[in-house]
Protein backbone atom coordinates (compact mmCIF):
# COMPACT_ATOMS: atom_id res chain seq x y z
CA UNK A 1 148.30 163.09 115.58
CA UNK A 2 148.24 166.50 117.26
CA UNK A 3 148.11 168.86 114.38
CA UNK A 4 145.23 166.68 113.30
CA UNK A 5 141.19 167.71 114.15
CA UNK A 6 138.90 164.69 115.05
CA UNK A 7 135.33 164.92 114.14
CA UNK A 8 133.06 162.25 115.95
CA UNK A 9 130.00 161.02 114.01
CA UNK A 10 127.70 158.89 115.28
CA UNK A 11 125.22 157.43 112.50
CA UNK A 12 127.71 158.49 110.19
CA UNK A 13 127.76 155.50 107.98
CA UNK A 14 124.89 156.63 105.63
CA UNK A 15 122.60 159.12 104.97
CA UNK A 16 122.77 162.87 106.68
CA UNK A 17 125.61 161.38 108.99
CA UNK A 18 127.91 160.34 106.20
CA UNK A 19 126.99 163.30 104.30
CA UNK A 20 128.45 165.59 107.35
CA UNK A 21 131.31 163.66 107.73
CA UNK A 22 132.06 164.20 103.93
CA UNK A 23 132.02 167.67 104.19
CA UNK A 24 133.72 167.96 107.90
CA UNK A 25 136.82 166.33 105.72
CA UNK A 26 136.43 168.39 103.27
CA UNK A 27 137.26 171.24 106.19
CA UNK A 28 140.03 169.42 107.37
CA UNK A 29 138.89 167.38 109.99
CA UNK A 30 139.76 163.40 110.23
CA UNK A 31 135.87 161.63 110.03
CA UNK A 32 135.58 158.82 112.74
CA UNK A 33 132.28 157.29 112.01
CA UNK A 34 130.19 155.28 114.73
CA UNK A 35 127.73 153.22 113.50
CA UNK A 36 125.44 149.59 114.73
CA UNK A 37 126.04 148.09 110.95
CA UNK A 38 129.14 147.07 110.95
CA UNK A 39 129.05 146.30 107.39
CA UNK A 40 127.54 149.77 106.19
CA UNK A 41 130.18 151.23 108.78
CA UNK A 42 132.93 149.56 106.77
CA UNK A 43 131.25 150.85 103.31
CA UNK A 44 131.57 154.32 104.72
CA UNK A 45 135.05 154.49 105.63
CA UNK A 46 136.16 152.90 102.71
CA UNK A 47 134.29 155.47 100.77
CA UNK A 48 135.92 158.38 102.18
CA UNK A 49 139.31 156.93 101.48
CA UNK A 50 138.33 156.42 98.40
CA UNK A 51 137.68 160.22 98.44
CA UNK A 52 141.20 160.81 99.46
CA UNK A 53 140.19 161.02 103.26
CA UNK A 54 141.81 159.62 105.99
CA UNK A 55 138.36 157.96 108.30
CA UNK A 56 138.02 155.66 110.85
CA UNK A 57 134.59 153.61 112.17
CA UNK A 58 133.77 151.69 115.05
CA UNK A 59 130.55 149.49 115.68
CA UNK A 60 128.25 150.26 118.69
CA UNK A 61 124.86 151.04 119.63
CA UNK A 62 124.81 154.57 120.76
CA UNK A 63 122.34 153.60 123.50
CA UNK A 64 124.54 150.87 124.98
CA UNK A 65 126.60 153.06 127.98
CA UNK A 66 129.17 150.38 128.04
CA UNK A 67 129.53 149.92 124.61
CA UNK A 68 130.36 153.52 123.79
CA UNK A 69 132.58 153.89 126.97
CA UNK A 70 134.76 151.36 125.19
CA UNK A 71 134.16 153.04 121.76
CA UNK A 72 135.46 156.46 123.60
CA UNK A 73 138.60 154.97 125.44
CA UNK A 74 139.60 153.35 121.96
CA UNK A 75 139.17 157.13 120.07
CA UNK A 76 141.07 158.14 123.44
CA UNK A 77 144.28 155.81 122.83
CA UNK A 78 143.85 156.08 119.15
CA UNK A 79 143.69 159.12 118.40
CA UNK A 80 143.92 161.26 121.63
CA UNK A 81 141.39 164.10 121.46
CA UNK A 82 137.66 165.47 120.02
CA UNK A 83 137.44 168.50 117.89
CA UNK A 84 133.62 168.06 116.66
CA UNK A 85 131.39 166.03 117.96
CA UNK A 86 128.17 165.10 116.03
CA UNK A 87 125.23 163.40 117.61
CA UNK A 88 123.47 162.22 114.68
CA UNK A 89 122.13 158.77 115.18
CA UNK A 90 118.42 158.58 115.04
CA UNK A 91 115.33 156.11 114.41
CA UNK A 92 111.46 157.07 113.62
CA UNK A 93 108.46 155.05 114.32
CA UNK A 94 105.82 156.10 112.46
CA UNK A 95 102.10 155.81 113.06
CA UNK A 96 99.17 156.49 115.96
CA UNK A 97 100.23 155.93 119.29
CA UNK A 98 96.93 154.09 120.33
CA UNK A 99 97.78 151.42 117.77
CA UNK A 100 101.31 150.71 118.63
CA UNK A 101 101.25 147.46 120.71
CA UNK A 102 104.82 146.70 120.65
CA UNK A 103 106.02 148.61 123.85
CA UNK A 104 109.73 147.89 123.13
CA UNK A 105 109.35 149.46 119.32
CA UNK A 106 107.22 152.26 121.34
CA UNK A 107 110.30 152.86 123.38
CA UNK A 108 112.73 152.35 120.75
CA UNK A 109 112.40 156.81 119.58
CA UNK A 110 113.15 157.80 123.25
CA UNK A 111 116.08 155.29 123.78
CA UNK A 112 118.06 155.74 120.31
CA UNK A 113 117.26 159.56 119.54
CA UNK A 114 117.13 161.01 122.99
CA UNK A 115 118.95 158.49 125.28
CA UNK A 116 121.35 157.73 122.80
CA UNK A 117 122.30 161.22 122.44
CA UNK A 118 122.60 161.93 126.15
CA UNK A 119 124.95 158.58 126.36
CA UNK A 120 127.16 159.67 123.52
CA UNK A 121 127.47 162.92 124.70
CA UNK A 122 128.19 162.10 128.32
CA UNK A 123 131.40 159.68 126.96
CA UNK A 124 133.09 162.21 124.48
CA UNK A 125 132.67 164.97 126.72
CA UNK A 126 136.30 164.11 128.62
CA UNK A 127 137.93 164.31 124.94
CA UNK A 128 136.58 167.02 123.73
CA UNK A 129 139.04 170.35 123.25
CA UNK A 130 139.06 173.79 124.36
CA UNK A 131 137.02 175.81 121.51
CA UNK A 132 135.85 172.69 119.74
CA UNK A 133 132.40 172.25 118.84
CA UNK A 134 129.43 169.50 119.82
CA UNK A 135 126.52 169.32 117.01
CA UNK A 136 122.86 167.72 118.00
CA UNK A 137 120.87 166.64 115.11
CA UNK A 138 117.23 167.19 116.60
CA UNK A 139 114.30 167.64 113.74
CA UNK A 140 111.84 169.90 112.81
CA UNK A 141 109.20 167.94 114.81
CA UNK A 142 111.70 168.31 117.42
CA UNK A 143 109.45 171.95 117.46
CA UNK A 144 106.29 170.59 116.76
CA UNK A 145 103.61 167.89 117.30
CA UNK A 146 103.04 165.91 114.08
CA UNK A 147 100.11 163.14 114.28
CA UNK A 148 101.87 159.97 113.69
CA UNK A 149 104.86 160.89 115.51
CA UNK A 150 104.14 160.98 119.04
CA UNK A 151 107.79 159.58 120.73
CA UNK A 152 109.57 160.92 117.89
CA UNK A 153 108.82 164.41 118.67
CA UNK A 154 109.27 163.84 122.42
CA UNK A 155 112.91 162.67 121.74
CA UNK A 156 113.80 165.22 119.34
CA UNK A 157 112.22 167.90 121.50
CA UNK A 158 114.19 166.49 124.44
CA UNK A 159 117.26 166.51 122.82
CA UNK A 160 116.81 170.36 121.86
CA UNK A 161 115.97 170.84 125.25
CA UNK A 162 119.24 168.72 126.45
CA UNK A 163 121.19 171.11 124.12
CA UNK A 164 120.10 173.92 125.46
CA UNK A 165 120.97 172.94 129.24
CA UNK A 166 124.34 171.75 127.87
CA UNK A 167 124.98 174.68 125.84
CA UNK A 168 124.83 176.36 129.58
CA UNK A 169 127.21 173.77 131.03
CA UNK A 170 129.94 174.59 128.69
CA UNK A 171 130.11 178.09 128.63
CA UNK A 172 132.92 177.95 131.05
CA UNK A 173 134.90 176.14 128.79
CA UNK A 174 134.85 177.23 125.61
CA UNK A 175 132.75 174.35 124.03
CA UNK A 176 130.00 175.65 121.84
CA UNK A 177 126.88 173.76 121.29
CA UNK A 178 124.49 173.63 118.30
CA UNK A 179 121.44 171.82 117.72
CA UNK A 180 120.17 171.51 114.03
CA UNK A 181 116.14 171.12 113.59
CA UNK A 182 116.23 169.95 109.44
CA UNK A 183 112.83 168.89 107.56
CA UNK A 184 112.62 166.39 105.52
CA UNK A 185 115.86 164.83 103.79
CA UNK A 186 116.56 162.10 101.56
CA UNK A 187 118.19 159.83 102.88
CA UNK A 188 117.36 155.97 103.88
CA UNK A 189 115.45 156.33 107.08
CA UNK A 190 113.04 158.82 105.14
CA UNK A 191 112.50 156.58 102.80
CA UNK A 192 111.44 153.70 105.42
CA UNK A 193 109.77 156.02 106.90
CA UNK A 194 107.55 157.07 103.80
CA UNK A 195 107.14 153.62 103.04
CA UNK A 196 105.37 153.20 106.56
CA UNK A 197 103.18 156.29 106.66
CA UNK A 198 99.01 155.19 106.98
CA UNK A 199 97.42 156.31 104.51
CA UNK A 200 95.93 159.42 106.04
CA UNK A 201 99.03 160.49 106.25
CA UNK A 202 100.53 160.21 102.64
CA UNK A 203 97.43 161.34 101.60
CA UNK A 204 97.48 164.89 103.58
CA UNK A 205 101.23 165.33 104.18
CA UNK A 206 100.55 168.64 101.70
CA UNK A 207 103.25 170.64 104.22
CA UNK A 208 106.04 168.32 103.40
CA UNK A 209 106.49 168.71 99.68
CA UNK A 210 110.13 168.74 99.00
CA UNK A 211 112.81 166.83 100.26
CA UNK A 212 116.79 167.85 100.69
CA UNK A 213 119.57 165.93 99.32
CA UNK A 214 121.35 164.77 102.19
CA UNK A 215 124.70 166.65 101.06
CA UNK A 216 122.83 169.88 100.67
CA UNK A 217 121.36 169.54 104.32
CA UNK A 218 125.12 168.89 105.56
CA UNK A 219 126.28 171.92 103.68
CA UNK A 220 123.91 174.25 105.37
CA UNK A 221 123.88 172.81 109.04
CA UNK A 222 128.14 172.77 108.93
CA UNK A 223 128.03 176.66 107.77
CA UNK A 224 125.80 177.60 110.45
CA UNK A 225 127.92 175.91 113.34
CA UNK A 226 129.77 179.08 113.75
CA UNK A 227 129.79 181.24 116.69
CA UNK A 228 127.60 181.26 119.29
CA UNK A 229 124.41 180.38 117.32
CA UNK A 230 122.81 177.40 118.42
CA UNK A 231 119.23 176.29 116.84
CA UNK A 232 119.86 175.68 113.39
CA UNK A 233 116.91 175.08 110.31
CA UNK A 234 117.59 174.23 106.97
CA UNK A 235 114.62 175.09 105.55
CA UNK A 236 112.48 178.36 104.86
CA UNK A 237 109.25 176.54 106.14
CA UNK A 238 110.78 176.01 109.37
CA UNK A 239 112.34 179.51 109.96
CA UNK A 240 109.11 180.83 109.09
CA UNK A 241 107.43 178.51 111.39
CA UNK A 242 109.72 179.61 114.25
CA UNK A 243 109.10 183.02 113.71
CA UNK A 244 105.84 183.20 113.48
CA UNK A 245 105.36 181.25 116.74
CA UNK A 246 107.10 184.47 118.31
CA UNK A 247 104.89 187.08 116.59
CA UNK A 248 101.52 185.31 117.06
CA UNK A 249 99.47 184.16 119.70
CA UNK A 250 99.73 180.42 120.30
CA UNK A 251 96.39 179.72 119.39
CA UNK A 252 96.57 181.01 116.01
CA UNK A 253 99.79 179.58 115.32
CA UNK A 254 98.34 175.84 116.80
CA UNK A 255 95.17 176.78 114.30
CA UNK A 256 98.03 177.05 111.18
CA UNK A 257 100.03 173.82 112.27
CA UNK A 258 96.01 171.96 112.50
CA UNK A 259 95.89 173.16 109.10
CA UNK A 260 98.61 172.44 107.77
CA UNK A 261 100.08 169.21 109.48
CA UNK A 262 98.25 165.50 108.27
CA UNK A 263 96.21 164.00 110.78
CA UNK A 264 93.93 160.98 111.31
CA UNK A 265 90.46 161.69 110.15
């Protein structure tokens, strides 16, 4: 198993996660897919073998500490060492924060996207190799505000923010870190999550008008994990967005978001 690369997914068993672990085998690295649907998670592997991949999957929630430990010790006996390491696992709860009533759903954005990552990354860290690679799947609301999407954008901002201070960490051992910031894709959650956008919302989303197939967004976020570049967009919107934040005063650029972004009215 030593002249084989390992490439760690978690939420890999469908949608942008299964996409990336398509094309990471398609590079040569052995897809081992973490996933709470044990089912789906099955689905998945078999899929890539069907491919003519070689794919493994275990069950956990990424938020559990105890329940990846043991996820990480089994990839450690298994199969030895990390060579990628994806942090992809994510939930959205859409809607105003003043009518959410359901603490625990409230909580549920911070625990899976941001906790989550921090848990998965703190477990896989001890496998990971000299000059391999860990990849943080934040969002593009990870580098804005959206209405509707209060927690949401406090996890994914936290987790670019985690990145970041990791990024730092690692420099003295050859580990790069990337964190990829992608609009919309199609893929399952979105689809939930459309279905559960208010009505101001659908009606006024005019700034989110095309959506990425999930294999083209894993295409473009996989290329740019080279070197030592770390935030990573998918879309021109978003670049555009992130550049003109540097170039313009923060008022203005606050003014174009207001104008741009849905919100209640």
């Amino acid at each position: 198993m030593a002249d084989k690369k390992y490439a760690v997914i978690t939420g890999g068993s469908s949608g942008l996660g299964f996409a990336i672990a398509g094309n990471l085998a398609k590079k040569g690295y052995t897809p081992v897919l973490i996933a709470r649907r044990r089912n789906r998670l099955d689905e998945a592997v078999e899929a890539l073998k069907k491919a003519g991949f070689d794919a493994y999957g275990f069950a956990g929630n990424i938020a559990d500490p105890a329940e990846m430990s043991n996820i990480a010790e089994l990839v450690r006996k298994e199969l030895g060492s990390v060579d990628f390491l994806v942090l992809n696992a994510g939930v959205v709860t859409v809607g105003l924060l003043s009518e959410h009533t359901d603490y625990a759903k409230i909580k549920e954005d911070i625990e899976i996207d941001l906790w989550g990552t921090v848990v998965s990354t703190r477990v896989f860290m001890p496998l990971l190799t000299t000059g391999s690679r860990i990849l943080m799947i934040s969002s593009a609301f990870g580098l804005m505000g959206a209405a509707g999407y209060s927690t949401y954008c406090a996890a994914k901002a936290g987790v670019i923010n985690f990145a970041q201070a990791l990024r730092r960490e690692l420099l003295c051992k050859n580990i790069s870190v990337h964190v990829a910031c992608p609009a919309d894709i199609d893929t399952p959650q979105y689809a939930q999550e459309a279905g559960s956008m208010p009505g101001w919302m659908k009606q006024a989303a005019s700034a989110r008008k095309s959506l990425l197939s999930p294999e083209s967004a894993a295409e473009k976020i996989i290329n740019k994990c080279r070197g030592s570049k770390f935030l990573i967009t998918t879309n021109f919107e978003i670049a555009l967005f992130r550049f003109l934040g540097k170039i313009l005063p923060d008022a203005v650029v606050a003014a174009l978001m207001d104008a741009s972004l849905p919100r209640p009215k």
